[in-house]
PDB file of N, CA and C in Angstrom:
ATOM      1  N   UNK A   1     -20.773 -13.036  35.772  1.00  0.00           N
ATOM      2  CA  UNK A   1     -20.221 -12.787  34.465  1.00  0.00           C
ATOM      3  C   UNK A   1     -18.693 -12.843  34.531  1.00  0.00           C
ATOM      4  N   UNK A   2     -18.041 -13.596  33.572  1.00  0.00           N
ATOM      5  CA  UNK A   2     -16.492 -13.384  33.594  1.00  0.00           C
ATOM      6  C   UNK A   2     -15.906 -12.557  33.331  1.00  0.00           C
ATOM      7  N   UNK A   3     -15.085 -11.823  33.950  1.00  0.00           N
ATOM      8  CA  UNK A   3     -14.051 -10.646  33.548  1.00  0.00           C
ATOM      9  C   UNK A   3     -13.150 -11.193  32.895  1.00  0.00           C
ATOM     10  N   UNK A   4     -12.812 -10.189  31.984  1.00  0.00           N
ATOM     11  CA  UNK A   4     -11.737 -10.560  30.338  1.00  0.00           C
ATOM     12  C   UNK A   4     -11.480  -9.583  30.406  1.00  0.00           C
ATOM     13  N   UNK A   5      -9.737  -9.803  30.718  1.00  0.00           N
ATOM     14  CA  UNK A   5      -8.806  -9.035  30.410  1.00  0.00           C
ATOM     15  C   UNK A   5      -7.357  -9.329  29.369  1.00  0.00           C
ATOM     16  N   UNK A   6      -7.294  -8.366  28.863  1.00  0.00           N
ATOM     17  CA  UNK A   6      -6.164  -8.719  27.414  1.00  0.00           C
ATOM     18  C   UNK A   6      -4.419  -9.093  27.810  1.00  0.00           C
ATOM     19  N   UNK A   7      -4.709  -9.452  27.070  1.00  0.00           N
ATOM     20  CA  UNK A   7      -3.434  -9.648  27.153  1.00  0.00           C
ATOM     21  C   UNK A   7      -2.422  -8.702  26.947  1.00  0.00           C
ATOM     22  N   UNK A   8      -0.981  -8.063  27.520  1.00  0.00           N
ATOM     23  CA  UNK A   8      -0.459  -7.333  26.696  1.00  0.00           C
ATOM     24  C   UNK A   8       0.346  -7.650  25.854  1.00  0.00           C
ATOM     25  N   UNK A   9       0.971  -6.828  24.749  1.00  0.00           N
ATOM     26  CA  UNK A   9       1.564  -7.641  23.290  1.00  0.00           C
ATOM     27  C   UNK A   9       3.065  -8.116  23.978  1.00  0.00           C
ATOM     28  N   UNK A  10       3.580  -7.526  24.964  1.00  0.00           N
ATOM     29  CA  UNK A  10       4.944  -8.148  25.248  1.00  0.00           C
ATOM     30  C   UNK A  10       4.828  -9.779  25.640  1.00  0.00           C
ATOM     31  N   UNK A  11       3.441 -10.128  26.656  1.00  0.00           N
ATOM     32  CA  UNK A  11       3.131 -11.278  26.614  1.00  0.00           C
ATOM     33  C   UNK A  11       2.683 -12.273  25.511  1.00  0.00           C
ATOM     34  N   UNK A  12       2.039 -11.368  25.134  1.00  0.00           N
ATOM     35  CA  UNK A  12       1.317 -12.301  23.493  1.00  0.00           C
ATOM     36  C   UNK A  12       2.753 -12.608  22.752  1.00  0.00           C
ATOM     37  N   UNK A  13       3.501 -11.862  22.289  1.00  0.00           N
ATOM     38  CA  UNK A  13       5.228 -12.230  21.872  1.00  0.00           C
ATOM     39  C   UNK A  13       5.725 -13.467  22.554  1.00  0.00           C
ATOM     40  N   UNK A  14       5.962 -13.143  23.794  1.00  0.00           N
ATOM     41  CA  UNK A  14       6.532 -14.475  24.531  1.00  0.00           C
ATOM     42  C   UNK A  14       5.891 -15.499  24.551  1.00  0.00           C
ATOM     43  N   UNK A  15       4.303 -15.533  24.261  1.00  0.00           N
ATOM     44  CA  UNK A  15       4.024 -16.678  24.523  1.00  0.00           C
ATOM     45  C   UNK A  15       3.968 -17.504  22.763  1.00  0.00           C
ATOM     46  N   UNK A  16       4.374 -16.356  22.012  1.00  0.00           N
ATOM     47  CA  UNK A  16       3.500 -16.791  20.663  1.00  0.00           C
ATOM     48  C   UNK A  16       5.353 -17.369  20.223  1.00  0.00           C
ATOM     49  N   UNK A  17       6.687 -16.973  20.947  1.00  0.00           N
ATOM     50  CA  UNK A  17       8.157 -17.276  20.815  1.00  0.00           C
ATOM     51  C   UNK A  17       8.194 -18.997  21.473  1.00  0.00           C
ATOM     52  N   UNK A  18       7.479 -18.903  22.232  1.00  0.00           N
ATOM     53  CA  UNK A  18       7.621 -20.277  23.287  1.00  0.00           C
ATOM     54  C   UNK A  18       6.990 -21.482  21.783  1.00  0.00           C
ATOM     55  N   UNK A  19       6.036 -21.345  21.485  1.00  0.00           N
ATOM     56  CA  UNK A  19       5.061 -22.291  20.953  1.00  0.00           C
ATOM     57  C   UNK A  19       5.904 -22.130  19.225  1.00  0.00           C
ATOM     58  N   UNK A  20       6.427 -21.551  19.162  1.00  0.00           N
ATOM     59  CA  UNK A  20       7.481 -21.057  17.631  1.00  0.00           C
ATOM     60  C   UNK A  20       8.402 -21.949  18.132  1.00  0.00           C
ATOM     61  N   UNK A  21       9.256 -22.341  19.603  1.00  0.00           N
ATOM     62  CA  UNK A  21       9.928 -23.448  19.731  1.00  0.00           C
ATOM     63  C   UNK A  21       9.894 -24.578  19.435  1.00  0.00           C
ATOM     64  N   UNK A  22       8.530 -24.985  19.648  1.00  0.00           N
ATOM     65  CA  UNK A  22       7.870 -25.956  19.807  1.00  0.00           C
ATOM     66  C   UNK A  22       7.151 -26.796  20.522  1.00  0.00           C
ATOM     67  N   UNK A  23       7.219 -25.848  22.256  1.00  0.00           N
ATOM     68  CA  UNK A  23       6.354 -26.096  23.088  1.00  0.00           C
ATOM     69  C   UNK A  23       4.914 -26.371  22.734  1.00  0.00           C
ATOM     70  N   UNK A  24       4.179 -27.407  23.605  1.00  0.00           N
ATOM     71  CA  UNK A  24       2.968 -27.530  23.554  1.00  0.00           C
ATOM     72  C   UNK A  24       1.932 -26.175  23.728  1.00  0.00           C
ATOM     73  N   UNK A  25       0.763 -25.845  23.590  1.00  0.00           N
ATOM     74  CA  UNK A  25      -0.338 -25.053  23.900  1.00  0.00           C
ATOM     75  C   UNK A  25      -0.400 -25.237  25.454  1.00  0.00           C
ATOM     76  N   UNK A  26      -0.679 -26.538  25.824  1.00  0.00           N
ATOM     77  CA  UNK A  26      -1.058 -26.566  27.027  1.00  0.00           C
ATOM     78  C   UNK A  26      -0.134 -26.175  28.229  1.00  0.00           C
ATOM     79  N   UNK A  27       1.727 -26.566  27.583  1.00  0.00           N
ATOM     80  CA  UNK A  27       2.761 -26.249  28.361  1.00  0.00           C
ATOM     81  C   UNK A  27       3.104 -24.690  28.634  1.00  0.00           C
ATOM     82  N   UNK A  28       2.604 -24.408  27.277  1.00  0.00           N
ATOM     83  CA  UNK A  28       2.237 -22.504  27.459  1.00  0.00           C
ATOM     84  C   UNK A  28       1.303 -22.043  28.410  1.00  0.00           C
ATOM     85  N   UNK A  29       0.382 -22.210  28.078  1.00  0.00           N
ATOM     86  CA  UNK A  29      -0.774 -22.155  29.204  1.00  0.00           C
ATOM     87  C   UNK A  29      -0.853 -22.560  30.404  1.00  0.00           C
ATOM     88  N   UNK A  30      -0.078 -23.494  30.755  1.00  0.00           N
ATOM     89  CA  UNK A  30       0.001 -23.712  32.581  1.00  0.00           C
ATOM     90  C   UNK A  30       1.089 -22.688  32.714  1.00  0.00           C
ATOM     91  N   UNK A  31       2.206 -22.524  32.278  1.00  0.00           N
ATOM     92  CA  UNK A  31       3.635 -21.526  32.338  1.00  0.00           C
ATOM     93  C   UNK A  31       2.985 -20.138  32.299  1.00  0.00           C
ATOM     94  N   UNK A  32       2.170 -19.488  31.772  1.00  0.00           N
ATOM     95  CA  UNK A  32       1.469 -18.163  31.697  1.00  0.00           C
ATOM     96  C   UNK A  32       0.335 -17.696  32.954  1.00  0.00           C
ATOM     97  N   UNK A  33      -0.656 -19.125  33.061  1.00  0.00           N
ATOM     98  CA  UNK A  33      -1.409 -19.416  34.308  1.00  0.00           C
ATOM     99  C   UNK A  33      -2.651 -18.634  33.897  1.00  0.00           C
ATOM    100  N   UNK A  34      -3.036 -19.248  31.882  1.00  0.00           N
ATOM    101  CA  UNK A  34      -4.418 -18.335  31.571  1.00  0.00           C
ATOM    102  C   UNK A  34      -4.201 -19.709  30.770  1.00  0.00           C
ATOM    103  N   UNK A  35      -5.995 -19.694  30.307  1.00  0.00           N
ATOM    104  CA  UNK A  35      -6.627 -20.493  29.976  1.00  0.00           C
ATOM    105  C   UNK A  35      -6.044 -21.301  28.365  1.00  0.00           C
ATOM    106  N   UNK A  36      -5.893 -22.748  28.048  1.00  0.00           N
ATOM    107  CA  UNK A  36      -5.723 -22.882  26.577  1.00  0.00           C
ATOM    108  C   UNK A  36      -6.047 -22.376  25.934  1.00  0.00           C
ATOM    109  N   UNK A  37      -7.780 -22.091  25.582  1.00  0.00           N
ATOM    110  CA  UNK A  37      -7.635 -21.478  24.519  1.00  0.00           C
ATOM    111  C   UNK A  37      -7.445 -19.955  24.569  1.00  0.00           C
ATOM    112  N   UNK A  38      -6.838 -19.064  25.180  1.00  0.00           N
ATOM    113  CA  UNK A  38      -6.330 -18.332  25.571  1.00  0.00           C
ATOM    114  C   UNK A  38      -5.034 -18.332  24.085  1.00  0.00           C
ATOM    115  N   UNK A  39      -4.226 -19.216  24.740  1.00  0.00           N
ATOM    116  CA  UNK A  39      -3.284 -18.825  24.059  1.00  0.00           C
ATOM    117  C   UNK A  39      -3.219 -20.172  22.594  1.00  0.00           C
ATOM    118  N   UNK A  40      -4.402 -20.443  22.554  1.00  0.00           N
ATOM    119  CA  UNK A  40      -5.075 -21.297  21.339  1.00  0.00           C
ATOM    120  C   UNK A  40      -5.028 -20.402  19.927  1.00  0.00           C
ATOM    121  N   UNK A  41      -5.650 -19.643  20.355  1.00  0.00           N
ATOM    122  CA  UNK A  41      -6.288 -18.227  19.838  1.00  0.00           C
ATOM    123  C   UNK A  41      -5.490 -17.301  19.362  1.00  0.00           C
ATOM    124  N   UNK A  42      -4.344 -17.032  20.504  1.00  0.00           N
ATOM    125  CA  UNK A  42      -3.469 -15.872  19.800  1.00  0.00           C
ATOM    126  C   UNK A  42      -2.199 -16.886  18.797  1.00  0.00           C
ATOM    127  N   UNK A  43      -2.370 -17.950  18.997  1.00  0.00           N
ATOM    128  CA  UNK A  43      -1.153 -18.687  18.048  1.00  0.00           C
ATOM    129  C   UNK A  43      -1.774 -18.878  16.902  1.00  0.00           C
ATOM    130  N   UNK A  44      -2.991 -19.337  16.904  1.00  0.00           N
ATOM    131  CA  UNK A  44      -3.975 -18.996  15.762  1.00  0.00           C
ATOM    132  C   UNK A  44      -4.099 -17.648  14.764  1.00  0.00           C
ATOM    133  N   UNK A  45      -4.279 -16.604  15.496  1.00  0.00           N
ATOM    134  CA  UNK A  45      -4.497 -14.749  15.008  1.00  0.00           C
ATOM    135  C   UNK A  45      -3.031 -14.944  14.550  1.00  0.00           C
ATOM    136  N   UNK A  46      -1.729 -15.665  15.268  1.00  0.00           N
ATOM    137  CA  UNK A  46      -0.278 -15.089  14.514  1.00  0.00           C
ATOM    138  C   UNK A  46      -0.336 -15.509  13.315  1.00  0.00           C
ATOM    139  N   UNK A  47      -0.911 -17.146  13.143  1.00  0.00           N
ATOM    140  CA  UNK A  47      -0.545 -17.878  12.015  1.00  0.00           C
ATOM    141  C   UNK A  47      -1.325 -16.976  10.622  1.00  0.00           C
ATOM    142  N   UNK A  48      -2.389 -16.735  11.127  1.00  0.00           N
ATOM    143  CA  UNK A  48      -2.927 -16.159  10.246  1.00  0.00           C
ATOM    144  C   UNK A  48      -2.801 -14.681   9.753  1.00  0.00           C
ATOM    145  N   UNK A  49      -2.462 -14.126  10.687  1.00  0.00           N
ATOM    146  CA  UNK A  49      -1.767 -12.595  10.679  1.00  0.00           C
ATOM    147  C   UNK A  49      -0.163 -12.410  10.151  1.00  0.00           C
ATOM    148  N   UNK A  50       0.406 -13.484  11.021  1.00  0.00           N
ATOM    149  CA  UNK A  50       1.973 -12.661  11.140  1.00  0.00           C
ATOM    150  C   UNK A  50       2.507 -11.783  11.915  1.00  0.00           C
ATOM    151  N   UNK A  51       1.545 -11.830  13.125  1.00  0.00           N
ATOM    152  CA  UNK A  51       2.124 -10.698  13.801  1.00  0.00           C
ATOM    153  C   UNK A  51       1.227 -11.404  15.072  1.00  0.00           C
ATOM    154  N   UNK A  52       1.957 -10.628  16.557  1.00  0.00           N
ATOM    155  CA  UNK A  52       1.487 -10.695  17.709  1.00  0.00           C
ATOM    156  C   UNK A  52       0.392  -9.341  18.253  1.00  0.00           C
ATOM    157  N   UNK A  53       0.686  -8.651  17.558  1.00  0.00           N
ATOM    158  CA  UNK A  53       0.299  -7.217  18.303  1.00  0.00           C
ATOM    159  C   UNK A  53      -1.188  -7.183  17.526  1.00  0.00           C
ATOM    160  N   UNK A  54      -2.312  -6.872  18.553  1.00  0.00           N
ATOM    161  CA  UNK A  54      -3.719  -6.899  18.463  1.00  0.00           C
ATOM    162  C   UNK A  54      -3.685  -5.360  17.870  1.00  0.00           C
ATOM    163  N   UNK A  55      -4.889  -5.649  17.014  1.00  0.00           N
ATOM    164  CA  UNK A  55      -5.276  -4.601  16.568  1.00  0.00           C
ATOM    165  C   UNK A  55      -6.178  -3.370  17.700  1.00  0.00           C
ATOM    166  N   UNK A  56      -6.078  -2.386  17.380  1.00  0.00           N
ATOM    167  CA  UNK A  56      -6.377  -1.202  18.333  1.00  0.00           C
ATOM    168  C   UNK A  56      -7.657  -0.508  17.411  1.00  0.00           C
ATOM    169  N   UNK A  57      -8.545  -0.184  18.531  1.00  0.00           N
ATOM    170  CA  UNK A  57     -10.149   0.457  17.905  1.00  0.00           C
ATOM    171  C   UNK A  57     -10.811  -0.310  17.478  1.00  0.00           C
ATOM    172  N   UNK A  58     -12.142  -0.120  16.318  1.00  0.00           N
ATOM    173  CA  UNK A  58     -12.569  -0.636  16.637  1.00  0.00           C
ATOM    174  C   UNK A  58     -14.164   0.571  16.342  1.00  0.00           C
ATOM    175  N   UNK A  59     -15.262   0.057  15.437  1.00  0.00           N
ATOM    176  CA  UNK A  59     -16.624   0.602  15.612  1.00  0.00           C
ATOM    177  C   UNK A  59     -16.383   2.006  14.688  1.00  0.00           C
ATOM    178  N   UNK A  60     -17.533   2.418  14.249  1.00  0.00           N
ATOM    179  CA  UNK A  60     -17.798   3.204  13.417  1.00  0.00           C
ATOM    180  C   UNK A  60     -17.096   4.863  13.640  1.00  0.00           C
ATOM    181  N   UNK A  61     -16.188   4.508  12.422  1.00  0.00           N
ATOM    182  CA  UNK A  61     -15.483   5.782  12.577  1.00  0.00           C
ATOM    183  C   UNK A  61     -16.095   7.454  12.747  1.00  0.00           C
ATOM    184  N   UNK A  62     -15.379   8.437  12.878  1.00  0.00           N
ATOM    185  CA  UNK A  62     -16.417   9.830  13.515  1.00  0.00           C
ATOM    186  C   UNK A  62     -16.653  10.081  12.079  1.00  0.00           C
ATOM    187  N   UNK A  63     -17.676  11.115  12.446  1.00  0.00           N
ATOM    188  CA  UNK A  63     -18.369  12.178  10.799  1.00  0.00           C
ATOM    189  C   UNK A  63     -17.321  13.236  11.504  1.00  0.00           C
ATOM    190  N   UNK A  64     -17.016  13.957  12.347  1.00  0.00           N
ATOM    191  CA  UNK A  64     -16.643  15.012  12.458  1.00  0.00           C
ATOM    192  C   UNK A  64     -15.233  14.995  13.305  1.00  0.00           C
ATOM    193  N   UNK A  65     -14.352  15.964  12.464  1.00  0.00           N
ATOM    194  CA  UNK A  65     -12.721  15.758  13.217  1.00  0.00           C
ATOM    195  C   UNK A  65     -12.656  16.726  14.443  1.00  0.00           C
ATOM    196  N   UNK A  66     -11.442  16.782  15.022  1.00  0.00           N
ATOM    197  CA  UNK A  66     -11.372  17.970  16.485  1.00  0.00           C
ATOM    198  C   UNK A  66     -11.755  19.478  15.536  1.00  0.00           C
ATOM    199  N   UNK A  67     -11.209  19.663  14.482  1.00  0.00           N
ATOM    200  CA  UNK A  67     -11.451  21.093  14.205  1.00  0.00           C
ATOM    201  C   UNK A  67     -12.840  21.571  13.433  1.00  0.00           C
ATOM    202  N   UNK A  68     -13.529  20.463  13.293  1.00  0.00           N
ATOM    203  CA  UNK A  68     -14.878  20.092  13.446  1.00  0.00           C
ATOM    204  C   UNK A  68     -16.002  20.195  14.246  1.00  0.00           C
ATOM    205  N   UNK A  69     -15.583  20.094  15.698  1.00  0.00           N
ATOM    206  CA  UNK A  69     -16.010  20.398  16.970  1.00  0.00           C
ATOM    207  C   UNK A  69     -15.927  21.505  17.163  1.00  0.00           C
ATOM    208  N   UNK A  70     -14.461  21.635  16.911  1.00  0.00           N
ATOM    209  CA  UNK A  70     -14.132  23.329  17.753  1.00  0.00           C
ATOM    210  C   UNK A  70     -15.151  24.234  16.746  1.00  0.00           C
ATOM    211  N   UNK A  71     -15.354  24.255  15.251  1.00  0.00           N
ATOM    212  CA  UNK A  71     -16.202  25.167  14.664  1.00  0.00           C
ATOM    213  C   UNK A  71     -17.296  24.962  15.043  1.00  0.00           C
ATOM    214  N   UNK A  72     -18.244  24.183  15.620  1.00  0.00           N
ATOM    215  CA  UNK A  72     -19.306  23.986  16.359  1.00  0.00           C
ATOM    216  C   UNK A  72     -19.066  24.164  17.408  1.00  0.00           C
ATOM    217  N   UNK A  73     -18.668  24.565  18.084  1.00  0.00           N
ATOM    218  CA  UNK A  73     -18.379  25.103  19.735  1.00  0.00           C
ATOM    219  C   UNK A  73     -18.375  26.753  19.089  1.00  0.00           C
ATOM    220  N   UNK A  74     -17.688  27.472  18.298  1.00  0.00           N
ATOM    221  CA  UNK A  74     -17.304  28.425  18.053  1.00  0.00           C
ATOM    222  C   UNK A  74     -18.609  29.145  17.610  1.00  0.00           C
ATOM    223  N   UNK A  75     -19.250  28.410  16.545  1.00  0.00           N
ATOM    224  CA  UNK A  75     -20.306  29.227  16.144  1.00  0.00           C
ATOM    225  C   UNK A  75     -21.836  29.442  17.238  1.00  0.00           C
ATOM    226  N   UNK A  76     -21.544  28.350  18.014  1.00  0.00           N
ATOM    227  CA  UNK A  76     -22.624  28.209  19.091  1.00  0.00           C
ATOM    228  C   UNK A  76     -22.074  29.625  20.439  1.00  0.00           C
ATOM    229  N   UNK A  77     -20.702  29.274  20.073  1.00  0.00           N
ATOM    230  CA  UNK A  77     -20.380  30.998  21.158  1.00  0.00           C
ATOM    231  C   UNK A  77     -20.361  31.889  20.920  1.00  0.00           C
ATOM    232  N   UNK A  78     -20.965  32.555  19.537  1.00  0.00           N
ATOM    233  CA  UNK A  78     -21.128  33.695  18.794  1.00  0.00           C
ATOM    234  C   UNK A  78     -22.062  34.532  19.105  1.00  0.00           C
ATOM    235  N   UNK A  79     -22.969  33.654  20.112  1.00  0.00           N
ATOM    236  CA  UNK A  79     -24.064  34.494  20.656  1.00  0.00           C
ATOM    237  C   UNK A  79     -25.196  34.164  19.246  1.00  0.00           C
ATOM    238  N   UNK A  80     -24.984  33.989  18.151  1.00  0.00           N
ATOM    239  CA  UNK A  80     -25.869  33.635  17.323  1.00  0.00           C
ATOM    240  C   UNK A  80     -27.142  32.914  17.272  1.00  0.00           C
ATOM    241  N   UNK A  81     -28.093  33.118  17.646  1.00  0.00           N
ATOM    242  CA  UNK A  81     -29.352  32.376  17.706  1.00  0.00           C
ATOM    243  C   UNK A  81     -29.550  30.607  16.649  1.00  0.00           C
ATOM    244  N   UNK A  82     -28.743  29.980  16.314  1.00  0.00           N
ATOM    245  CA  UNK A  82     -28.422  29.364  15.280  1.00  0.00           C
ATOM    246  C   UNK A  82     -29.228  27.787  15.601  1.00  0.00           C
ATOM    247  N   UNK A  83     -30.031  27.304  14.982  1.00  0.00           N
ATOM    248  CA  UNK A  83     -30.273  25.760  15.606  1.00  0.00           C
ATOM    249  C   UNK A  83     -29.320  25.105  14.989  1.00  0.00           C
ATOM    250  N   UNK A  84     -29.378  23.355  15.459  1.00  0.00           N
ATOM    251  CA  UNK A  84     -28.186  22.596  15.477  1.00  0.00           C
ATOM    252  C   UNK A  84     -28.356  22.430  13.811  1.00  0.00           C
ATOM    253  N   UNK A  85     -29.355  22.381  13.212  1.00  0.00           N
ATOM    254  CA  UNK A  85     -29.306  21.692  11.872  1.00  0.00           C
ATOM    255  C   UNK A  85     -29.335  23.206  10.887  1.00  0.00           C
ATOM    256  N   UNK A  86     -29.214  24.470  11.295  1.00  0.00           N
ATOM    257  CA  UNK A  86     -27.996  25.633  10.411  1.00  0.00           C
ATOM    258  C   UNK A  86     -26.658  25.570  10.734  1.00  0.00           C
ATOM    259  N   UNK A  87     -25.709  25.260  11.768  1.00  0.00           N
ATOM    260  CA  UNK A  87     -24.772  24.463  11.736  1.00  0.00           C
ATOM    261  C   UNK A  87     -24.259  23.451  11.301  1.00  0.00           C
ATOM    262  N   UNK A  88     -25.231  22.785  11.304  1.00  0.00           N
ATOM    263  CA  UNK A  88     -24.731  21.373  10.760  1.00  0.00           C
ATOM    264  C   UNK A  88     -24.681  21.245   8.882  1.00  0.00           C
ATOM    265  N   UNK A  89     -25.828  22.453   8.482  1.00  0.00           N
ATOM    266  CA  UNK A  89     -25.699  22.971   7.020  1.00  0.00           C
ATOM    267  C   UNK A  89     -24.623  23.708   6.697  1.00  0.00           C
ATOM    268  N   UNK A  90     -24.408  24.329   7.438  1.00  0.00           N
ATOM    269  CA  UNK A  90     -23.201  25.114   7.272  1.00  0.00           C
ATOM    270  C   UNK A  90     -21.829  24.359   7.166  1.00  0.00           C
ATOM    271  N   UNK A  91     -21.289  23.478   8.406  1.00  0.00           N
ATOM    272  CA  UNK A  91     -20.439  22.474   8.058  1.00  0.00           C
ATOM    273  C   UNK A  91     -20.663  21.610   7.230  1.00  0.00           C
ATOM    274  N   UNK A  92     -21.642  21.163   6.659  1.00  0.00           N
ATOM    275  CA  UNK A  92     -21.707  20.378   5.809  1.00  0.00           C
ATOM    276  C   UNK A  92     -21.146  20.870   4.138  1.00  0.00           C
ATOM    277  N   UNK A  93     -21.277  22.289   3.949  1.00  0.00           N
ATOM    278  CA  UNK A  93     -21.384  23.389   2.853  1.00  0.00           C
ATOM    279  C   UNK A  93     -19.646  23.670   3.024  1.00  0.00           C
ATOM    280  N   UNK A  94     -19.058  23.443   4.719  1.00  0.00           N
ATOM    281  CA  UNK A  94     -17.631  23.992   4.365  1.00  0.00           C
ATOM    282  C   UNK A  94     -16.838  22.830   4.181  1.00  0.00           C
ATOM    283  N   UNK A  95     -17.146  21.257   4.845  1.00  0.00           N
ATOM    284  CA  UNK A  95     -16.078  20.286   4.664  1.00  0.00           C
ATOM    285  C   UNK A  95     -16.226  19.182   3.256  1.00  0.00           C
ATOM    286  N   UNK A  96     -17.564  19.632   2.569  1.00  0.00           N
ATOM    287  CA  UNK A  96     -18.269  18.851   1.750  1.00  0.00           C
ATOM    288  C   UNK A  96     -18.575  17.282   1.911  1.00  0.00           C
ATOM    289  N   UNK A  97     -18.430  16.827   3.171  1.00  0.00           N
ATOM    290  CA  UNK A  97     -18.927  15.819   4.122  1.00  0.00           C
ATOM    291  C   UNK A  97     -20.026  16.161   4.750  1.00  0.00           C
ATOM    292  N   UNK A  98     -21.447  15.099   4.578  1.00  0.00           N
ATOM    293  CA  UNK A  98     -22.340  15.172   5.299  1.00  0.00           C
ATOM    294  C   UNK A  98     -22.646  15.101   7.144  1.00  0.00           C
ATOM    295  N   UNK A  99     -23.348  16.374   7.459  1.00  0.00           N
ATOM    296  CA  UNK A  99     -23.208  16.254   8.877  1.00  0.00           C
ATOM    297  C   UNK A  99     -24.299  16.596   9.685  1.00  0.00           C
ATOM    298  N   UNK A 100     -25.217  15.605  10.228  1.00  0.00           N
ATOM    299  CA  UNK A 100     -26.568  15.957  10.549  1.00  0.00           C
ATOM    300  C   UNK A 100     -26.493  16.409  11.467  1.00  0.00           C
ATOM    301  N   UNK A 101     -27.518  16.865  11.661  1.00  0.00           N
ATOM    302  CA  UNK A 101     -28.096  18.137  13.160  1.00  0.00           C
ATOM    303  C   UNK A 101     -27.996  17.839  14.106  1.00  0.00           C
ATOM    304  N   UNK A 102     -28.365  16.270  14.384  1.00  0.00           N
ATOM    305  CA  UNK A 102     -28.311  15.349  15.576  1.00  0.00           C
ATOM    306  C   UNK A 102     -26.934  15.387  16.360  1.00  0.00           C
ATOM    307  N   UNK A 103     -25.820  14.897  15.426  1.00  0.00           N
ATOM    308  CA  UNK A 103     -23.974  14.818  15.671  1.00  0.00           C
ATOM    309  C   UNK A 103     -24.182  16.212  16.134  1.00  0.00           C
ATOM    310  N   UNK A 104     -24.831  17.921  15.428  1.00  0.00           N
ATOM    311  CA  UNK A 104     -24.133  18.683  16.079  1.00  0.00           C
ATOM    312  C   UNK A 104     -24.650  18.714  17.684  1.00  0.00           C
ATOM    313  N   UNK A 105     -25.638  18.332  17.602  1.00  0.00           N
ATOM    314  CA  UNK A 105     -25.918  18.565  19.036  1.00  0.00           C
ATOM    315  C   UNK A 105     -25.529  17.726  20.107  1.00  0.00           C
ATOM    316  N   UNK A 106     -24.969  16.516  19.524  1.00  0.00           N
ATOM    317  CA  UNK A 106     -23.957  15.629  20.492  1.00  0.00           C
ATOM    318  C   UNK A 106     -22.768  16.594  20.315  1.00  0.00           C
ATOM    319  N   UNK A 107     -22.253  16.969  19.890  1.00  0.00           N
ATOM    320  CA  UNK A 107     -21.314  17.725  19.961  1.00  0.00           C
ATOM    321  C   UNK A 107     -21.404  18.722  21.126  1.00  0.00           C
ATOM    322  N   UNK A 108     -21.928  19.379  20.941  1.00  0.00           N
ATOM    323  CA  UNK A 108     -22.496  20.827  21.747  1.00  0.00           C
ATOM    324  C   UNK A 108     -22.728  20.277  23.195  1.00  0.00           C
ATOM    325  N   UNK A 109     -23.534  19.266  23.149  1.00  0.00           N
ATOM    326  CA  UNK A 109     -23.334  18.691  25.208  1.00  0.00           C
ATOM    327  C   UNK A 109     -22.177  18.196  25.213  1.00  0.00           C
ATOM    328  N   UNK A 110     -21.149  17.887  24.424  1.00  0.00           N
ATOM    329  CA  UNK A 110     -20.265  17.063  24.767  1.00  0.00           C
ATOM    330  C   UNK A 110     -19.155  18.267  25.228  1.00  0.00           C
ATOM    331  N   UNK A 111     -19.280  19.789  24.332  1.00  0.00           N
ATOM    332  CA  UNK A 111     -19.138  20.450  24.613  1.00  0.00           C
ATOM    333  C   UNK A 111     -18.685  21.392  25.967  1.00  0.00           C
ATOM    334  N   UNK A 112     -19.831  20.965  26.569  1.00  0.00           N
ATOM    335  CA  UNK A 112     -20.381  21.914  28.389  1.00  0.00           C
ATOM    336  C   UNK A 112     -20.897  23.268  27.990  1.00  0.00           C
ATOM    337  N   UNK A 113     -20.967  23.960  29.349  1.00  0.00           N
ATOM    338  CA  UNK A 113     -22.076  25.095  28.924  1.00  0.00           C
ATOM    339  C   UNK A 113     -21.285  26.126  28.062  1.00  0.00           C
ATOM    340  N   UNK A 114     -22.624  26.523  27.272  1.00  0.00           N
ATOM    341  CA  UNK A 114     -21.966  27.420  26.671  1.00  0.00           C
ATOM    342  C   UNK A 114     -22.095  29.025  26.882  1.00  0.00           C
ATOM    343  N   UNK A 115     -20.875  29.545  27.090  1.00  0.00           N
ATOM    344  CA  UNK A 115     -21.051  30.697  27.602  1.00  0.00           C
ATOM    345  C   UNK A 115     -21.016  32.659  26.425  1.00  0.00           C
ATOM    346  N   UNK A 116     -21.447  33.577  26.424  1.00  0.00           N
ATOM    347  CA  UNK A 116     -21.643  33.921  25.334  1.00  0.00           C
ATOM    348  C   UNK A 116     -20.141  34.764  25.430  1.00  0.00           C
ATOM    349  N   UNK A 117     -19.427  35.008  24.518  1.00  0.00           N
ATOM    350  CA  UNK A 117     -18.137  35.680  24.478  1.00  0.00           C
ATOM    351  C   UNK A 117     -18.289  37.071  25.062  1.00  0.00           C
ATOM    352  N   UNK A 118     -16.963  37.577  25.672  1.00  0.00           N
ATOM    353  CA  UNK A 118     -17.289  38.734  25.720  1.00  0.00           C
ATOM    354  C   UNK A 118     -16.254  39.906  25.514  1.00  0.00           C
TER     355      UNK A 118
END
């Protein structure tokens, strides 16, 4: 399988400044020592973007923020007998964002053990 690794944006700049001269693709690409369409691609994403710098992230954003967690960590250390889906009613009742039982309990291992306060 091929390993793919990114480019970084100081390179993507220089190479996307060279070909703004008027250098060839290919004269870029032997001078860099990565593949044409390599830098096919990012002269392409500029033209169409306007910009060199790749976008960051990426995939389905969270249901639940850090202080989101921490109240599910908190109420699970209360010693409270509570299952994940009366938590997850409960946050759902305080952020008025839906938040199923399942997320809290990814939460809670993501968590570590939980220990009862004392």
């Amino acid at each position: 399988m091929a390993r793919r690794n990114h480019l970084d944006d100081f390179t993507r700049g220089r190479m996307i400044g060279k070909l703004e001269e008027g250098r060839t693709v290919t004269s870029v690409a032997a001078e860099f020592g990565i593949n044409k369409s390599v830098v096919s691609r990012a002269w392409k994403a500029f033209q169409t973007t306007g910009t060199a710098v790749r976008k960051v992230g990426g995939g389905r954003p969270r249901t639940t923020t850090a202080g989101d967690d921490r109240y599910i960590m908190l109420q699970a250390k209360r010693g409270r007998r509570q299952s994940a889906s009366v938590i997850a009613q409960q946050l759902t009742t305080a952020t008025g964002r839906q938040v199923l039982w399942f997320t809290v309990g990814r939460r809670l291992l993501k968590g570590g053990p939980i220990r009862p306060l004392s």
